[in-house]
Protein backbone atom coordinates (compact mmCIF):
# COMPACT_ATOMS: atom_id res chain seq x y z
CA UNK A 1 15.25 -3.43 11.03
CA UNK A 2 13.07 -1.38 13.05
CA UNK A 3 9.20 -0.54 12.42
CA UNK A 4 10.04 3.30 12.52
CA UNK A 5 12.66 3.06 10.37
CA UNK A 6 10.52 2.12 7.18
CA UNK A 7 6.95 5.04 8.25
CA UNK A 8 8.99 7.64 6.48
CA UNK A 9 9.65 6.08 3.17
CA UNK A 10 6.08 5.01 3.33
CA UNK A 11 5.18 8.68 3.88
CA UNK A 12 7.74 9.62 0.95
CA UNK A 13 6.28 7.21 -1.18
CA UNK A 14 3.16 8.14 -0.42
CA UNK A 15 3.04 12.02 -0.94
CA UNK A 16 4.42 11.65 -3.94
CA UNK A 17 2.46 9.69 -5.63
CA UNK A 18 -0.22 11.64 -4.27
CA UNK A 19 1.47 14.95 -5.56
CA UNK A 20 2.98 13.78 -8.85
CA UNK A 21 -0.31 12.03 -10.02
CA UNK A 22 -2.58 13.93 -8.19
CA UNK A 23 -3.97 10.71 -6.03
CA UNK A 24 -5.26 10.33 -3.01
CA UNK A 25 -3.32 7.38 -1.20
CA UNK A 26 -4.41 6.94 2.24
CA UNK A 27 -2.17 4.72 4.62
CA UNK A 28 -4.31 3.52 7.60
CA UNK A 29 -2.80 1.21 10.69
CA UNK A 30 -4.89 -0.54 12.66
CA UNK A 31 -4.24 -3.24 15.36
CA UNK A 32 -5.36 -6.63 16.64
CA UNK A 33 -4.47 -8.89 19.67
CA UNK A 34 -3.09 -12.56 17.72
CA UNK A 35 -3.73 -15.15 19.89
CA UNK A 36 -1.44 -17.54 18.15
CA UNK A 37 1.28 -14.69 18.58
CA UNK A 38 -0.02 -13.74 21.91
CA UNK A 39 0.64 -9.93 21.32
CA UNK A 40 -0.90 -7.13 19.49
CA UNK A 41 0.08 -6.87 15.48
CA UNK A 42 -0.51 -3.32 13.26
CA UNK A 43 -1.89 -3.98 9.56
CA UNK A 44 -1.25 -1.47 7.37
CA UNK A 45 -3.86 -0.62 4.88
CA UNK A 46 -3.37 0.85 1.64
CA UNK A 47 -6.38 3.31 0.57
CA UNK A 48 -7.20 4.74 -2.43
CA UNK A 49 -10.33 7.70 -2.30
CA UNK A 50 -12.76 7.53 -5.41
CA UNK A 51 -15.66 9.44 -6.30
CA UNK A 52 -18.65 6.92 -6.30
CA UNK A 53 -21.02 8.73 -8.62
CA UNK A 54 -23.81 6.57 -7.41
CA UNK A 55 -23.52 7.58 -3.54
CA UNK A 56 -22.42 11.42 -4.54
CA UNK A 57 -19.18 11.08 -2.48
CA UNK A 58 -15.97 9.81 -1.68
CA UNK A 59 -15.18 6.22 -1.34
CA UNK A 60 -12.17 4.28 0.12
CA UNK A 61 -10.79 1.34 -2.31
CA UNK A 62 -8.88 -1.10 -0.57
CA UNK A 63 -5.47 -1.65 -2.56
CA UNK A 64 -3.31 -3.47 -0.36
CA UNK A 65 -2.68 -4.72 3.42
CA UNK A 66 -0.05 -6.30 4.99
CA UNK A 67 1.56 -6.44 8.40
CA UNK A 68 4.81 -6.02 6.93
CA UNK A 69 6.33 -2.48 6.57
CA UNK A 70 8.55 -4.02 3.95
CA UNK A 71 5.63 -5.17 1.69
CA UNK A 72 3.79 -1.78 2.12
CA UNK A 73 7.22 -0.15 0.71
CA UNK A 74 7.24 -2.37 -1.76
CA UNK A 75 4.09 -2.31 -3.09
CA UNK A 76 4.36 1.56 -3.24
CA UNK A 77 7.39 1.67 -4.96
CA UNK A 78 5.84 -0.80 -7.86
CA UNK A 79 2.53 1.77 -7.84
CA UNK A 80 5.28 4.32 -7.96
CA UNK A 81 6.64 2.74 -10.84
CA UNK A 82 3.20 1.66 -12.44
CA UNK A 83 2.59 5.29 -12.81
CA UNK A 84 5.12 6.52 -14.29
CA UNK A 85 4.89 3.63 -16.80
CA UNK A 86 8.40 2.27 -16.36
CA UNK A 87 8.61 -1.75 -15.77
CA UNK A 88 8.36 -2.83 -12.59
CA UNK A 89 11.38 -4.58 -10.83
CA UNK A 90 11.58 -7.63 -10.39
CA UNK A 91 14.54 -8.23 -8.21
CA UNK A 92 12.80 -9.91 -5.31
CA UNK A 93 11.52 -12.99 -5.91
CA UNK A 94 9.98 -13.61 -2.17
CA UNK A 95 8.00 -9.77 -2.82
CA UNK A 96 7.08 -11.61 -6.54
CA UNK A 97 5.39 -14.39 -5.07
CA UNK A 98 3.62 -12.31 -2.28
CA UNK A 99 2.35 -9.89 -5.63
CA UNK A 100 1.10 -13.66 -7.11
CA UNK A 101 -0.80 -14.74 -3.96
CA UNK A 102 -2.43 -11.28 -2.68
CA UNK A 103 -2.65 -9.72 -6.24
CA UNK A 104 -2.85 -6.38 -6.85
CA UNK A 105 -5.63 -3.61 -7.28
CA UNK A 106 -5.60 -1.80 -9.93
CA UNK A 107 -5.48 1.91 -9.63
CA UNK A 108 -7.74 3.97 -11.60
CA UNK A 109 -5.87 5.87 -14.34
């Protein structure tokens, strides 16, 4: 499937999370050249902005990254689900043992 096919279910995802529980989930991409790939990859970077109160101002938490569109969706849809407070599916046991090995950040409540 397509890279472009999964950016607006990320965005989706993304606004409402940030709408719904009034979050600020910031998606950045950035690039590097792999030289055991040979070609350029994108990581996608899950963001969350805090208010540091001992810098007086607004901080980026890393939650997640991954070079997988799939695993970004993924991840957002168990956040999604996190905050709502509904149990989060497990019907993927490859995503399962990706949440294991990376773990995940928790989001301030």
């Amino acid at each position: 499937m397509a890279k472009q096919k999964f950016t607006p279910i990320i965005k989706k995802l993304q606004k409402a999370i940030n709408v719904t529980f009034d979050r600020k989930i910031l998606v950045n991409k950035t690039q590097f050249y792999s030289d055991r790939s040979d070609k350029i990859i994108e990581m996608i970077v899950i963001k969350q902005a805090v208010w540091d109160e001992e810098k007086h101002k607004i901080v980026n938490i890393k939650l997640f990254e991954s070079t997988s569109d799939i695993q970004i969706v993924l991840y957002l849809r168990d956040l999604w689900y996190r905050l709502n407070g509904w149990k989060i599916p497990t019907d993927n046991e490859y995503w399962n043992d990706i949440k294991k090995k990376k773990g995940f950040s928790d989001i301030t409540p």
